[in-house]
Protein backbone atom coordinates (compact mmCIF):
# COMPACT_ATOMS: atom_id res chain seq x y z
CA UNK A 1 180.07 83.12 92.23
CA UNK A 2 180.48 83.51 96.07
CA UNK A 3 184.56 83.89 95.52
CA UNK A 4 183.66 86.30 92.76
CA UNK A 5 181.66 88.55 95.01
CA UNK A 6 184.50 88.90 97.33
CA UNK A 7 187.16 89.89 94.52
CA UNK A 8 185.05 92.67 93.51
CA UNK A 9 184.17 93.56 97.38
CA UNK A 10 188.03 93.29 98.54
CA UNK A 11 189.45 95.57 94.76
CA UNK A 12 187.03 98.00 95.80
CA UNK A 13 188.21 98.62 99.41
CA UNK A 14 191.73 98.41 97.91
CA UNK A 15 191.13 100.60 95.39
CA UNK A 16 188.81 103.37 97.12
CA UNK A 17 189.72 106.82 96.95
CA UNK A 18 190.02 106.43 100.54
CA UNK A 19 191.88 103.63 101.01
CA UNK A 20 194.69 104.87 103.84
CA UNK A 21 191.82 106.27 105.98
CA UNK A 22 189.57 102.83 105.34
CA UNK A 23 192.73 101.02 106.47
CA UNK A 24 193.70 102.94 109.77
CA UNK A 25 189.51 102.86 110.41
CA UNK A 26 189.36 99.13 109.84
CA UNK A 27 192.40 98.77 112.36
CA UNK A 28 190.66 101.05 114.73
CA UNK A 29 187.56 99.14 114.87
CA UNK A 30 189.76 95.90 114.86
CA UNK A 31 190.63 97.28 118.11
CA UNK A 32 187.41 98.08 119.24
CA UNK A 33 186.01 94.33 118.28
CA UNK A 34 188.59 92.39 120.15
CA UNK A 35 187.51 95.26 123.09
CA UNK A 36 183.87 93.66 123.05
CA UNK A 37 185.12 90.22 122.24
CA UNK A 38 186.94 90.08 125.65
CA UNK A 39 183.67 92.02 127.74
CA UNK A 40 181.52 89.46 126.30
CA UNK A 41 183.67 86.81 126.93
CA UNK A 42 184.53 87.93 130.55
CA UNK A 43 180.71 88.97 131.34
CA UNK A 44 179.63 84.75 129.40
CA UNK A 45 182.46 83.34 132.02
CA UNK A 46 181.46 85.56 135.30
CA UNK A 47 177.44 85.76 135.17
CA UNK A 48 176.84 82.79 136.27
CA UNK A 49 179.30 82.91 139.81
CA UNK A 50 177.90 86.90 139.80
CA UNK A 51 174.28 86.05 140.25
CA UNK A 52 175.40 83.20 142.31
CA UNK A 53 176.99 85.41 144.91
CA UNK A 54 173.79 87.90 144.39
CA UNK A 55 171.93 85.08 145.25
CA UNK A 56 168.46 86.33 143.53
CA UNK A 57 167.57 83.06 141.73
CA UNK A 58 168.59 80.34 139.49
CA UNK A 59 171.60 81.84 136.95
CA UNK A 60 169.44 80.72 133.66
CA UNK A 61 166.27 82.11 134.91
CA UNK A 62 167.61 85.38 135.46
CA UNK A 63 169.32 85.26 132.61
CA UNK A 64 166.03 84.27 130.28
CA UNK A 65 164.19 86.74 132.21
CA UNK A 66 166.39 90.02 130.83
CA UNK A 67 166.59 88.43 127.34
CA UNK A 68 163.70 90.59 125.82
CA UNK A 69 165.28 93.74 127.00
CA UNK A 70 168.75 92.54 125.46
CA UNK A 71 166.92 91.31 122.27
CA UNK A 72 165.19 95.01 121.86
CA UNK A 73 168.16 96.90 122.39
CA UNK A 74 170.13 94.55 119.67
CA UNK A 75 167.15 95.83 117.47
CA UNK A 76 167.43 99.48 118.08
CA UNK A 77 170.77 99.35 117.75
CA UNK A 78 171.17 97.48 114.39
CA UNK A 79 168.27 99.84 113.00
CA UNK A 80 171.18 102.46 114.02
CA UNK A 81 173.92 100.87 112.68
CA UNK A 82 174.13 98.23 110.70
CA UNK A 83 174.91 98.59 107.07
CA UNK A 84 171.92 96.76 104.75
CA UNK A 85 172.20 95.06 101.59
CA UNK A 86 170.96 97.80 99.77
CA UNK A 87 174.18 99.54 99.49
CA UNK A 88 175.92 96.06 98.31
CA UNK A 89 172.65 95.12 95.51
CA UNK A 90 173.27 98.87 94.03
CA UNK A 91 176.77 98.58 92.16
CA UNK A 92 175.96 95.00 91.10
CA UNK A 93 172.97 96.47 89.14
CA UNK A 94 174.61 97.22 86.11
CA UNK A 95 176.28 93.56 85.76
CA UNK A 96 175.06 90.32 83.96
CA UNK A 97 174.62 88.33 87.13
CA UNK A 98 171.64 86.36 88.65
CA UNK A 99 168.93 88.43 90.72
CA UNK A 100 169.04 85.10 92.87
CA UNK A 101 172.97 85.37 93.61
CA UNK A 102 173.29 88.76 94.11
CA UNK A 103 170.78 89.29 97.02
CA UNK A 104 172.09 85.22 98.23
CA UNK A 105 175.17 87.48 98.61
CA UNK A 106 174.00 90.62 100.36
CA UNK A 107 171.97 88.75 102.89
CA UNK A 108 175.58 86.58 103.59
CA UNK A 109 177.28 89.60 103.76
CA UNK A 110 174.45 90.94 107.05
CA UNK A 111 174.62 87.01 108.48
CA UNK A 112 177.91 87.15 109.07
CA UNK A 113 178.61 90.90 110.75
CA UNK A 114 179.45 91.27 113.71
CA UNK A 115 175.95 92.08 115.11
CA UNK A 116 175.41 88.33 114.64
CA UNK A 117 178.82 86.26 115.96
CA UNK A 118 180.11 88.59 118.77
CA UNK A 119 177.07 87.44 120.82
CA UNK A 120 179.07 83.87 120.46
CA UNK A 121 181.47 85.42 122.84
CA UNK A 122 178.34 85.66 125.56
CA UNK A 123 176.26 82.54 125.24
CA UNK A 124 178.35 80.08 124.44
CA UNK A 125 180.66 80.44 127.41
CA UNK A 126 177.64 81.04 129.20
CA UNK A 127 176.24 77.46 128.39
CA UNK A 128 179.99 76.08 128.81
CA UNK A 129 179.48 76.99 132.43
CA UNK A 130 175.83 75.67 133.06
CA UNK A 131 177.39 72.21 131.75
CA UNK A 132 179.70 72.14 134.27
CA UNK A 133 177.54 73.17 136.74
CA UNK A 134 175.04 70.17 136.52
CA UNK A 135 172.67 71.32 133.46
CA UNK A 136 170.97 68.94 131.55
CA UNK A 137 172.96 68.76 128.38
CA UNK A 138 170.12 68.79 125.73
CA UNK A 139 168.28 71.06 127.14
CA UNK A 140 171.41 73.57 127.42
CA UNK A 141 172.30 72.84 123.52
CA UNK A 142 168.85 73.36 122.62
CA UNK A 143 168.75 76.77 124.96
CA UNK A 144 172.01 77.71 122.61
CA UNK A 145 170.78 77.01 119.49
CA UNK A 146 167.74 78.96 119.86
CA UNK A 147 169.63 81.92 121.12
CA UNK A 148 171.50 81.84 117.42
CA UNK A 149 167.82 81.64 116.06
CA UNK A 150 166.53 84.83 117.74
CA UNK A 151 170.09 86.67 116.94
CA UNK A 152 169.52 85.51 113.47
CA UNK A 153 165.78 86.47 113.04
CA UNK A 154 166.66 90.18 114.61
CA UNK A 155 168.76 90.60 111.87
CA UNK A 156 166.07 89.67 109.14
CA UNK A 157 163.81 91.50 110.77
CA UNK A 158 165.98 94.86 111.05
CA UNK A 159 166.64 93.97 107.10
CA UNK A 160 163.31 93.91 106.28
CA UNK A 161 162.03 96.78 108.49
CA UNK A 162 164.85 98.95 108.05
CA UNK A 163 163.66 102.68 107.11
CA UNK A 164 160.20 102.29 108.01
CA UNK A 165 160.06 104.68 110.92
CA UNK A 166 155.78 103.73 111.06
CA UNK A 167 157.11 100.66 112.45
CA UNK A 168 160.08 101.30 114.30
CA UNK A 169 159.54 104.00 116.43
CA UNK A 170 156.24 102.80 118.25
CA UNK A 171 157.95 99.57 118.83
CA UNK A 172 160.70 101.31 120.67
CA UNK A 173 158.49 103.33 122.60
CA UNK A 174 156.39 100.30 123.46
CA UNK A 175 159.84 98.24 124.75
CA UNK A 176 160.77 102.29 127.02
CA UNK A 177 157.41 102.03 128.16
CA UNK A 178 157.46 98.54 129.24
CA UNK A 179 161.27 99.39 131.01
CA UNK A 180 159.71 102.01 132.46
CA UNK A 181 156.78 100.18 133.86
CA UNK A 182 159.46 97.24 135.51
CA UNK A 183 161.79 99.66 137.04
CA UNK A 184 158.47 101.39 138.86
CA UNK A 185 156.73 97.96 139.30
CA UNK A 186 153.27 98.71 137.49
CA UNK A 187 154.26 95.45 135.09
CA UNK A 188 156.64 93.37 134.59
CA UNK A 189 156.98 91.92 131.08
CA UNK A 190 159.76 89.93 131.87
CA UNK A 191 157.52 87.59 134.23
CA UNK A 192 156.03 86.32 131.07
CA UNK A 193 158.96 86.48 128.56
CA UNK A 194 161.39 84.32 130.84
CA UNK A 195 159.00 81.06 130.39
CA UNK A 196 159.01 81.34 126.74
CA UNK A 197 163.28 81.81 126.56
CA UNK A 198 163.33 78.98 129.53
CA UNK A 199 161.26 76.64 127.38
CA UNK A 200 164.32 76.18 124.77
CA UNK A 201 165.85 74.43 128.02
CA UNK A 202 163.09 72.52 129.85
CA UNK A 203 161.29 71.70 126.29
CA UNK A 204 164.17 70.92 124.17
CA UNK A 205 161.46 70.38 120.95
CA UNK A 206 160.94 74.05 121.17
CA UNK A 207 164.12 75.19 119.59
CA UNK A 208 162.17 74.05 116.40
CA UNK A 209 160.01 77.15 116.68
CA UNK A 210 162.82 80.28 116.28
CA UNK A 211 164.59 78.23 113.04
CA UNK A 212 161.15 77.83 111.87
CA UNK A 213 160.69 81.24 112.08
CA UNK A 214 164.50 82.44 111.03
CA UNK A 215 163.79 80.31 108.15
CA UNK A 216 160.72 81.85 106.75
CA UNK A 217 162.11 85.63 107.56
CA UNK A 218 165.22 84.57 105.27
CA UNK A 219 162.80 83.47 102.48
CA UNK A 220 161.14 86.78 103.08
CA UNK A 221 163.77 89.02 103.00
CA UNK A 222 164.98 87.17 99.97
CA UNK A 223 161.49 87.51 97.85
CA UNK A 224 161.90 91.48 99.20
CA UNK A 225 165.09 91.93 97.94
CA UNK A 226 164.59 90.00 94.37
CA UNK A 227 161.17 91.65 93.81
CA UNK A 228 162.08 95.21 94.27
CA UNK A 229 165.64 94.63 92.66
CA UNK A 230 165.22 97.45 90.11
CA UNK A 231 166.91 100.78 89.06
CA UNK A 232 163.15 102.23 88.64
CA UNK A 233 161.78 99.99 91.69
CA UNK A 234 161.87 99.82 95.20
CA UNK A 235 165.66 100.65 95.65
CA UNK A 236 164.83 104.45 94.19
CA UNK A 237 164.42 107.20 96.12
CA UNK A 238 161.16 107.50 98.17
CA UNK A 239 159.27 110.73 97.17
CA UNK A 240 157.00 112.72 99.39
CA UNK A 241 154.00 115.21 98.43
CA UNK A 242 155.55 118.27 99.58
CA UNK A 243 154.58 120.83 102.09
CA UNK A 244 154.48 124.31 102.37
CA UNK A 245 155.57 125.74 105.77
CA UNK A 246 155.44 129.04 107.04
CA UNK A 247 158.98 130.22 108.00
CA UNK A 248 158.57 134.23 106.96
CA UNK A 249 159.28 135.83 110.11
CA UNK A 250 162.99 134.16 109.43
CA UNK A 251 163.12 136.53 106.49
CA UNK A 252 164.05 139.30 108.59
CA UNK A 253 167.20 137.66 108.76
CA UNK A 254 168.17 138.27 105.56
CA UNK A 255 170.59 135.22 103.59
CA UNK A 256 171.05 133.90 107.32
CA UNK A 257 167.10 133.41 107.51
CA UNK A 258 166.90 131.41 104.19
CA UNK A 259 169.97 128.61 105.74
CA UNK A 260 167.82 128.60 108.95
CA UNK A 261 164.46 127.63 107.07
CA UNK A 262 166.66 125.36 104.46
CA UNK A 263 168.11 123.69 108.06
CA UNK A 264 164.19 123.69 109.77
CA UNK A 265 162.79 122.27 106.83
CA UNK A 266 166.11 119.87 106.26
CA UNK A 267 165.57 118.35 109.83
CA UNK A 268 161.65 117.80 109.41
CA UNK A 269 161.73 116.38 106.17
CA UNK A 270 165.17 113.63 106.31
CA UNK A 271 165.48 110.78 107.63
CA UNK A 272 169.01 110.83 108.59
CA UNK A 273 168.17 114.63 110.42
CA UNK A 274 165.63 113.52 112.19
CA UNK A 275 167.39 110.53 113.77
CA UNK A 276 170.54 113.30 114.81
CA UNK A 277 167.57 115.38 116.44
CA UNK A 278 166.34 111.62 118.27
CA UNK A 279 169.96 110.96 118.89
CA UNK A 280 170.57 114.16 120.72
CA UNK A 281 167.07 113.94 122.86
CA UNK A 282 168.71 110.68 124.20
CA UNK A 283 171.71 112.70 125.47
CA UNK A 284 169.82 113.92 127.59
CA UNK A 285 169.72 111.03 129.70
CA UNK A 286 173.30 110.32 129.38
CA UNK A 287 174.06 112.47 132.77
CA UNK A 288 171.97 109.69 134.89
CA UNK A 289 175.18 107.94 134.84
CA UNK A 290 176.84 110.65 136.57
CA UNK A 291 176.00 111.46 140.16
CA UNK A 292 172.89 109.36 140.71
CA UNK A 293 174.99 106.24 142.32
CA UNK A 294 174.54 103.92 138.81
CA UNK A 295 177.80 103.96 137.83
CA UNK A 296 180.48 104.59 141.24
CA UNK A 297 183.15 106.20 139.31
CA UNK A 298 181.46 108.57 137.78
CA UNK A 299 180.17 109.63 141.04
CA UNK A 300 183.55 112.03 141.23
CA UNK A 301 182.69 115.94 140.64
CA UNK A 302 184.78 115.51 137.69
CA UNK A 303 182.68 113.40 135.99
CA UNK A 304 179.70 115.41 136.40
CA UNK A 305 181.14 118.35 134.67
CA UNK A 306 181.85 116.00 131.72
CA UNK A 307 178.53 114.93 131.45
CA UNK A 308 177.13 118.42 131.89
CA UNK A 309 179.04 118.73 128.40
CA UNK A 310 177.48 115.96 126.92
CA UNK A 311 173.66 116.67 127.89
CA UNK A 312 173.31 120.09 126.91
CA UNK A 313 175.65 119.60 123.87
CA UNK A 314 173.70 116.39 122.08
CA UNK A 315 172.77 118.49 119.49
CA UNK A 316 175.65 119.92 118.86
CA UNK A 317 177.60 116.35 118.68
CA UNK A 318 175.48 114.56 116.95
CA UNK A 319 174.22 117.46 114.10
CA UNK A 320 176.25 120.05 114.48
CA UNK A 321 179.30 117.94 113.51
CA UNK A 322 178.76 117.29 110.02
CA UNK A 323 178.29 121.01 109.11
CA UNK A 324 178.78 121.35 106.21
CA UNK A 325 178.29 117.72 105.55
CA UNK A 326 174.30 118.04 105.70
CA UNK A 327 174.38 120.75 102.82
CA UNK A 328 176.59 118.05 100.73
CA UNK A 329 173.85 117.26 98.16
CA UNK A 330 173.57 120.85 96.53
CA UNK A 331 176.76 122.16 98.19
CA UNK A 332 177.83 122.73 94.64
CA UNK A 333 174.93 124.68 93.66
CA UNK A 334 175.87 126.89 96.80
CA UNK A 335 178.77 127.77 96.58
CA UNK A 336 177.88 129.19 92.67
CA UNK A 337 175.52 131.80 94.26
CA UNK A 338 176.31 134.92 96.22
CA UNK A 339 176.56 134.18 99.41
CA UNK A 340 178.38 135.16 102.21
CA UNK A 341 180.12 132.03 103.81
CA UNK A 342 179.96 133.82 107.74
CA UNK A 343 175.90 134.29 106.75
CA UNK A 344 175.87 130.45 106.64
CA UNK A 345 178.20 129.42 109.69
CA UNK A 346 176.31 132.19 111.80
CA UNK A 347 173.28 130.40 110.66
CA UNK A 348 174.63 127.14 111.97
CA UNK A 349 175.84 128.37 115.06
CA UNK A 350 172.33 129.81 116.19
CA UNK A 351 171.01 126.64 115.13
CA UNK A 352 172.81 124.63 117.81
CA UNK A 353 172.67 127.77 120.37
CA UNK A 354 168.53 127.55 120.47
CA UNK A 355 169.15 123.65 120.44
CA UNK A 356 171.80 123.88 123.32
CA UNK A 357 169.35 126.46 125.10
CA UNK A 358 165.83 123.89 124.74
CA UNK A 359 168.03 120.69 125.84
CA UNK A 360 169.30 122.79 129.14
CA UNK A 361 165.52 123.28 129.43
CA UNK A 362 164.47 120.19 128.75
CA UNK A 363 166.93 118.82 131.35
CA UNK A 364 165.61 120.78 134.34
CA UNK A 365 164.67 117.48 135.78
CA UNK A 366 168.15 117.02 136.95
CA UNK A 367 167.22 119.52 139.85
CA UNK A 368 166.02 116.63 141.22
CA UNK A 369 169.68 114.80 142.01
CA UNK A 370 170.93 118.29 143.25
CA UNK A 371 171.42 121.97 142.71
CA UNK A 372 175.12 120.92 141.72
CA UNK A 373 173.81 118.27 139.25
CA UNK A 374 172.01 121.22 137.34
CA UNK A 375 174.47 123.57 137.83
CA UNK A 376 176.95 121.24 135.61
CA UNK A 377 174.82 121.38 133.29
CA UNK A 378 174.11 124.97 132.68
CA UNK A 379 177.87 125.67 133.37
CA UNK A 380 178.13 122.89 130.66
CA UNK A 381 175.58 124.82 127.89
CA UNK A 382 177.80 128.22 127.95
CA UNK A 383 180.99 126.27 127.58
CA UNK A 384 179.06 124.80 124.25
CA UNK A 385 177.85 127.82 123.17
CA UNK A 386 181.13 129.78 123.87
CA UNK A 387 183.59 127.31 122.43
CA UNK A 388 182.33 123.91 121.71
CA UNK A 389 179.90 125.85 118.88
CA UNK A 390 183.10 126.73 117.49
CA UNK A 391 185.44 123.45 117.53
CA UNK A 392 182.24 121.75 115.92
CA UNK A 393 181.95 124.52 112.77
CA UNK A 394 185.79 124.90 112.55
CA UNK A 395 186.49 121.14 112.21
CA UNK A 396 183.07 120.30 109.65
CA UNK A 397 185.80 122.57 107.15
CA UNK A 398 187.71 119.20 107.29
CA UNK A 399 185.57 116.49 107.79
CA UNK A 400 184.32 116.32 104.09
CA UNK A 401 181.87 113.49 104.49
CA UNK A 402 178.66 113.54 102.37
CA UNK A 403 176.05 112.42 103.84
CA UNK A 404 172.76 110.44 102.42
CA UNK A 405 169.35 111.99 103.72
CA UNK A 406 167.04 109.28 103.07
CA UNK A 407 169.50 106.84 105.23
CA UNK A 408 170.36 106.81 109.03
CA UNK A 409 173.15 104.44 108.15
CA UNK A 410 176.51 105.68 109.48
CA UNK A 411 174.12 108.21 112.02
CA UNK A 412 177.50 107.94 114.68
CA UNK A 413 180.30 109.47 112.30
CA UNK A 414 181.71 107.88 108.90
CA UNK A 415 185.57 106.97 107.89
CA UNK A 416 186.20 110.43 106.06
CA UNK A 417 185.39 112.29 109.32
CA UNK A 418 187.85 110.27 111.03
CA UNK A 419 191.40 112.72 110.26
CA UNK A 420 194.10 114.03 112.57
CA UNK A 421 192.65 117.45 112.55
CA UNK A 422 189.48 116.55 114.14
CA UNK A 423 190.55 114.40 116.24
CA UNK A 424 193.34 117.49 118.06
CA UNK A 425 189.87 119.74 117.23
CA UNK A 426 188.34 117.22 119.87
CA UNK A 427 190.20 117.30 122.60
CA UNK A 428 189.11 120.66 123.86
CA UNK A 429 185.62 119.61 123.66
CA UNK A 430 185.74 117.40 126.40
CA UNK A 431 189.24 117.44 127.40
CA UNK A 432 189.72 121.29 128.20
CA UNK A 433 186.64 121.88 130.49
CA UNK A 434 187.30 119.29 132.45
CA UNK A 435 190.62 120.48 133.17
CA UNK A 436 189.82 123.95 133.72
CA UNK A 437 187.28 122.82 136.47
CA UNK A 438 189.17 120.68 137.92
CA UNK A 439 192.03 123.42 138.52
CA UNK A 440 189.26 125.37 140.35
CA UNK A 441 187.67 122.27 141.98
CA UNK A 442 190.87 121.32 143.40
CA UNK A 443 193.11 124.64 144.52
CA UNK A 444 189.89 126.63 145.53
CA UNK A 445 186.21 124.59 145.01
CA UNK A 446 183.73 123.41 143.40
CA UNK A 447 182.45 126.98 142.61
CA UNK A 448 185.30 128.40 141.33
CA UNK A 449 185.56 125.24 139.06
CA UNK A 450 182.39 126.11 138.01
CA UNK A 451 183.01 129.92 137.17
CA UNK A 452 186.47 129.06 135.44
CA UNK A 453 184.22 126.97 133.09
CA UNK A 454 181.40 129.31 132.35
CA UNK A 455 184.04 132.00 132.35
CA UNK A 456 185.93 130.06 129.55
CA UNK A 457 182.51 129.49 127.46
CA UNK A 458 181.61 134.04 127.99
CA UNK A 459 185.30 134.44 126.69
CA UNK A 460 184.70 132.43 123.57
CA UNK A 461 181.02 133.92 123.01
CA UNK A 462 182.82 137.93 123.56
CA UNK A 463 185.58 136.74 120.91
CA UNK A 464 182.73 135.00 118.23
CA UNK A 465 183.23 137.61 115.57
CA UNK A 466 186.88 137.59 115.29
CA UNK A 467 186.63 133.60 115.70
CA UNK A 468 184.16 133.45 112.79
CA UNK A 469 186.25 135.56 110.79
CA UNK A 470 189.06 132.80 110.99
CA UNK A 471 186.47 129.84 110.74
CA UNK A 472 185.34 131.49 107.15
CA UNK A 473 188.58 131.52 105.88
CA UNK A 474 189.55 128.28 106.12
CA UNK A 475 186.15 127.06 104.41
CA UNK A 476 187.12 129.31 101.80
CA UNK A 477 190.87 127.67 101.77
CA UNK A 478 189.34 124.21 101.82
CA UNK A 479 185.87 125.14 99.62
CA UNK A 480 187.13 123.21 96.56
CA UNK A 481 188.53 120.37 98.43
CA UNK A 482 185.29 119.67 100.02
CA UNK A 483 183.28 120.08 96.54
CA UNK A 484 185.79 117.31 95.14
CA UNK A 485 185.03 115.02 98.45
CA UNK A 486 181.21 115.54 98.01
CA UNK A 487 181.51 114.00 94.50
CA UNK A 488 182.56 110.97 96.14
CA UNK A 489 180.91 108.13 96.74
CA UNK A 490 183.66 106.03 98.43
């Protein structure tokens, strides 16, 4: 039944409406696995002889004793990322096979992704190297063994817990609190969580515990998945009692008021929204990594204008993207009414302006590395405003991905945005600023880098109508293309 499975799962990749871009994604991330494969590797090999050299304690103990923040970001990130067996139980509705087998089969399909094995490529040279260093055998296999336990039971849990927001985001704010708390020594967390990961070694018995407990999440997730394994049932669509909000002093807008209160109400109201909104508050703690010693090469003033980019722009990457994408549900029923396409891309551009303005704002605090620091980033917000605000809405007209509400899944991009066209459309994004400033940087200064960027982004904002004008037609040009893409599901 197992081999069965498979056949259907390897005639529908085949046979997908999107097969050559599937293929040339599956070799890209083929790429990007045997990437990780060899970091994990190197980092399993070298840990050991780099907190040697450190010389701040025992290589095991220091290891156990940053397990719980590893274990917690595996979490977040899987709650991200990881595709759930929801989306393999749904075509396999309609077919005359066993409740039992099919959800056997889904749960198979999350054991073995790559969430789960590429950690093999950490611990297990990892405990290599503690054998021939003089560990105690059992008490290094046992270690191993439950590390696979705890991989194993993140999984079922991130299965099981997967779109319940109640749960999820007070556990992550619990685990940022508790980092928070370490870093500034109030408490440290990992004083008592080390013990419990060092008992697998200097109890061996205690391994018993995590299968016990992978065991009886499995069995769990199992009953879940069997009970609720209905058209009509807990695989349907989760409805809310709606809500009436007062948006009227958008009407003064006219048609480019009612897309801003259709986007408000959009983002407050869907799941997948409201984890691009999360997603972009993040980047705004992406330019710690430039200029505040963490990372040396990004020290360089080049780097600092990059991340400028990146932490006034989060919303713009991570929403303003997948315009039109985020309209793909009734996109039909749009584009039968009278409406003026530059109404709705000027809606969407003042959308990610005010979210560009409140994240430049909100990241004031960089003052605190440096008037320069800041001054990326403001320098950064009109180059997004001017001309990134554009590149986003003129490559959404080709990136003709619908895009589920109720799911985060897929929250980082998806295999039909992944063309030639967007790619080139990226490159200026990131690519052109940083050349621009570094033309000033280097044959003049750092300020005239500076005002050959924000110069750049006031060019682009002075030009926005004729730009728009050349934006709206080529959604018109590719309107019917990206109806027929929207009636995809594959």
């Amino acid at each position: 039944m197992f081999k069965h499975f498979f056949n259907l799962q390897w005639k529908s990749f085949f046979r997908s409406a999107s097969f050559k871009t599937n293929l040339a994604i599956k070799i890209v991330m083929g790429f990007g696995v045997l990437y990780f494969m060899t970091a994990f590797l190197m980092l399993g090999v070298g840990v050991y002889f780099i907190i040697e050299d450190a010389k701040i304690g025992d290589p095991l103990d220091v290891v156990n004793k940053y397990l719980v923040y590893l274990f917690a970001a595996d979490l977040f990130i899987r709650y991200m990322m990881q595709k759930m067996p929801v989306t393999n139980i749904k075509p396999l509705l309609y077919l005359p096979f066993k409740k039992g087998q099919v959800v056997n089969y889904s749960l198979g399909k999350t054991a073995v992704s790559f969430f789960n094995w590429s950690y093999t490529f950490f611990f297990l040279p990892f405990s290599i190297v503690l054998l021939t260093k003089g560990y105690d055998p059992l008490g290094v296999i046992t270690w191993l063994l439950g590390m696979f336990a705890l991989i194993y039971c993140n999984n079922f849990i991130n299965v099981m817990a997967n779109n319940k927001d109640s749960f999820f985001y007070p556990i992550v704010a619990i685990f940022f609190g508790l980092a928070v708390c370490h870093y500034y020594g109030v408490f440290d967390i990992t004083e008592y969580t080390a013990s419990l990961y060092g008992s697998l070694y200097s109890m061996p018995w205690t391994v018993i515990i995590p299968w016990v407990v992978l065991v009886a999440l499995y069995f769990s997730a199992y009953a879940y998945f069997k009970k609720n394994m209905y058209l009509d049932a807990g695989l349907q669509t989760k409805q809310s009692v709606a809500k009436s909000e007062d948006l009227s002093f958008l009407d003064r807008f006219g048609h480019m008021g009612t897309f801003l209160k259709n986007d408000i109400k959009l983002i407050k109201r869907n799941k997948r929204s409201k984890t691009a909104v999360m997603m972009s508050f993040l980047f705004l703690f992406y330019g710690l990594l430039f200029g505040s010693g963490a990372i040396e090469i990004y020290d360089g003033p080049i780097w600092q204008i990059f991340g400028g980019i990146f932490v006034s722009g989060g919303f713009l990457f991570t929403f303003g993207q997948f315009v039109p994408s985020w309209d793909s549900a009734y996109y039909q029923l749009m584009m039968s009414q009278n409406i003026k396409y530059k109404d709705y891309i000027t809606s969407k551009w003042y959308l990610i302006v005010i979210a560009t303005v409140i994240s430049t704002i909100l990241a004031s605090f960089y003052l605190f590395f440096g008037i320069n620091a800041y001054l990326a980033i403001v320098v950064g917000a009109i180059y997004n405003i001017g001309v990134n605000s554009h590149l986003v809405l003129w490559g959404g007209a080709y990136i003709k991905m619908p895009i589920d509400l109720t799911s985060n899944k897929k929250a980082f991009g998806d295999k039909q945005a992944f063309n030639m066209k967007t790619m080139l459309l990226s490159l200026p994004k990131l690519g052109l600023p940083v050349i621009v400033f570094a033309l000033g940087y280097y044959f003049v200064g750092p300020i005239t880098g500076y005002i050959l960027v924000a110069a750049a982004g006031i060019l682009g904002f002075a030009f926005r109508n004729i730009v728009f004008e050349k934006i709206e037609k080529i959604y018109k040009k590719e309107k019917y293309k990206t109806i027929n893409a929207y009636k995809q599901k594959a």
